[in-house]
Protein backbone atom coordinates (compact mmCIF):
# COMPACT_ATOMS: atom_id res chain seq x y z
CA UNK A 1 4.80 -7.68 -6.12
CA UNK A 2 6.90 -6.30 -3.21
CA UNK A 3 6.44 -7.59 -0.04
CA UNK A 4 7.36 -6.80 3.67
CA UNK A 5 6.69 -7.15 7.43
CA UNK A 6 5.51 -4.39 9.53
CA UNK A 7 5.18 -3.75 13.58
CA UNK A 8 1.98 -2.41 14.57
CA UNK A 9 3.94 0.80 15.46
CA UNK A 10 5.31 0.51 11.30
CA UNK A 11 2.16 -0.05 10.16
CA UNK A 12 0.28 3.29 11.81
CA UNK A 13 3.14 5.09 10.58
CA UNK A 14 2.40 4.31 6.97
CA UNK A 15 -1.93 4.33 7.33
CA UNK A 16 -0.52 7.77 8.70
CA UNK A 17 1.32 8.65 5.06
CA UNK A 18 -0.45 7.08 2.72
CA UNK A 19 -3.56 9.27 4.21
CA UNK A 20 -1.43 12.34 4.00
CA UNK A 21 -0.74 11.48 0.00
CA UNK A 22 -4.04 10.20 -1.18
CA UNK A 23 -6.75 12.19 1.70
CA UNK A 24 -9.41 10.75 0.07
CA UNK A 25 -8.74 7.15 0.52
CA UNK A 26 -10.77 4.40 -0.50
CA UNK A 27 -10.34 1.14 0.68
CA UNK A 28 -12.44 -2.09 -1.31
CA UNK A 29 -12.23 -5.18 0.80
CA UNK A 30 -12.62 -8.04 -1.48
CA UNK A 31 -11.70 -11.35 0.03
CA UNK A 32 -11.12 -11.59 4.00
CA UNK A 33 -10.03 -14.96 5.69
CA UNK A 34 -9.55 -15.90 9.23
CA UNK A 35 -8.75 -18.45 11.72
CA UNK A 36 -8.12 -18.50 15.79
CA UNK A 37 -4.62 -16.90 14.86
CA UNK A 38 -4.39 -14.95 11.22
CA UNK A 39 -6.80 -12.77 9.09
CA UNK A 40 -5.85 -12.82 5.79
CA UNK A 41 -6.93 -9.83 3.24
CA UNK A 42 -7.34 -9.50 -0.51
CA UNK A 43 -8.32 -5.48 -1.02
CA UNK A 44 -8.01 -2.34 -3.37
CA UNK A 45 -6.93 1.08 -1.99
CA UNK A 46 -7.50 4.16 -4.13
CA UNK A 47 -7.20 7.79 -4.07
CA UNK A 48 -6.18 11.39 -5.54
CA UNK A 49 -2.02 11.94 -5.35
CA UNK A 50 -2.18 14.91 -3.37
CA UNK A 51 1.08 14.92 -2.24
CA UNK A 52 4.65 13.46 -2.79
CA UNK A 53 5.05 9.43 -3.51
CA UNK A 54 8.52 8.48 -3.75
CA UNK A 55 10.03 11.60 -4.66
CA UNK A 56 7.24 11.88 -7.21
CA UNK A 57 5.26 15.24 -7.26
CA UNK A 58 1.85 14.99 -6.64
CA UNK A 59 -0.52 14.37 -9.93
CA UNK A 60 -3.71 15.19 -8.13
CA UNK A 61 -4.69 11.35 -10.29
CA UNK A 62 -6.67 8.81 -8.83
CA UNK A 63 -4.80 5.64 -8.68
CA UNK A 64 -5.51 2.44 -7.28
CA UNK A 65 -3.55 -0.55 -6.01
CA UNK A 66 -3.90 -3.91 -5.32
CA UNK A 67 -2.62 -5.73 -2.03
CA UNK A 68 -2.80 -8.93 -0.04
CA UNK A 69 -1.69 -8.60 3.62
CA UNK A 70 -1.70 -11.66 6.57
CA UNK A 71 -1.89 -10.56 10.27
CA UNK A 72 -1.52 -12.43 13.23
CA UNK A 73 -3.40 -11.88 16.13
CA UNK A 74 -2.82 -11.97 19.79
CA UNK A 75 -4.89 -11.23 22.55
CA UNK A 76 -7.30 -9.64 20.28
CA UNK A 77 -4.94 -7.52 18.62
CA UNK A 78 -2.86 -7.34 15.91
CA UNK A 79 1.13 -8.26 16.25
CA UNK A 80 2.27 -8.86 13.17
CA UNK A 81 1.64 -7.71 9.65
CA UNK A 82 2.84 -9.21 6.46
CA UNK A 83 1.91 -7.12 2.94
CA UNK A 84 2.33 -8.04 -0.50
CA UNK A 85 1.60 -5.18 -3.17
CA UNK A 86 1.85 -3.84 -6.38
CA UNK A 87 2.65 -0.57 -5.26
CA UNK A 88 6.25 -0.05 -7.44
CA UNK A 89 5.04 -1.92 -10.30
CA UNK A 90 1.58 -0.42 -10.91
CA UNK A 91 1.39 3.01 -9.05
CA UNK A 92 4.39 4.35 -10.53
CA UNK A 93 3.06 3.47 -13.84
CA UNK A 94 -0.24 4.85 -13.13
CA UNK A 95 1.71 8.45 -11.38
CA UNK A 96 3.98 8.53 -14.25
CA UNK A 97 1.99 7.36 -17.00
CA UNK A 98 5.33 5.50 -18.31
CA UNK A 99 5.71 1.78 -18.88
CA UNK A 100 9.45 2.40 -18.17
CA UNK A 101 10.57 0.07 -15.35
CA UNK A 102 9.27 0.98 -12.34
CA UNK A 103 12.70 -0.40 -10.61
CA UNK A 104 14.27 2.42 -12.82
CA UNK A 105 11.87 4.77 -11.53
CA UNK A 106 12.02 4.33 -8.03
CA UNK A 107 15.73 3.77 -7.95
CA UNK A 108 16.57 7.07 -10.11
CA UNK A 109 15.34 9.06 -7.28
CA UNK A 110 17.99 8.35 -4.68
């Protein structure tokens, strides 16, 4: 699982991308959690490759990963985002159809 922190202004930036590579989006909410301060997620996200994923050409494949992200809320909105995902480890497997290393993969491109 990778994991990172993203500023609101990150985090529209990727919804933004990840729309423009899978347009039909699907998004499975499976477990939500929340408290005065955090919301805490457990979800799915799916969609066709339409367009270039890590210097991957677009498969036109359905894929689906799985991710857990914590937010913290202020004032009603969200400040802070924290996401932990599968995305190198299963998406490039699912893209490529290789159970090479998906480290290798991603790495090879740059």
């Amino acid at each position: 699982m990778t994991s990172v922190f993203f500023s609101p202004k990150d985090t529209k930036e990727n919804i933004e991308k990840w729309i423009s590579i899978f347009p039909d989006v699907k998004i499975n909410v499976i477990t939500l959690v929340s408290d005065r301060e955090y919301v805490s997620t457990f979800y799915t996200i799916g969609g066709s490759n339409e367009d270039y994923l890590m210097g991957i050409k677009p498969t036109k494949k359905f894929i689906e990963i799985n991710v857990m992200s914590m937010y913290k809320i202020e004032r009603g909105k969200i400040c802070e985002e924290w996401i932990s995902t599968d995305v190198f480890d299963n998406v490039l497997k699912q893209v490529t159809k290789s159970d090479k290393s998906a480290y290798k993969l991603s790495t090879s491109n740059y």
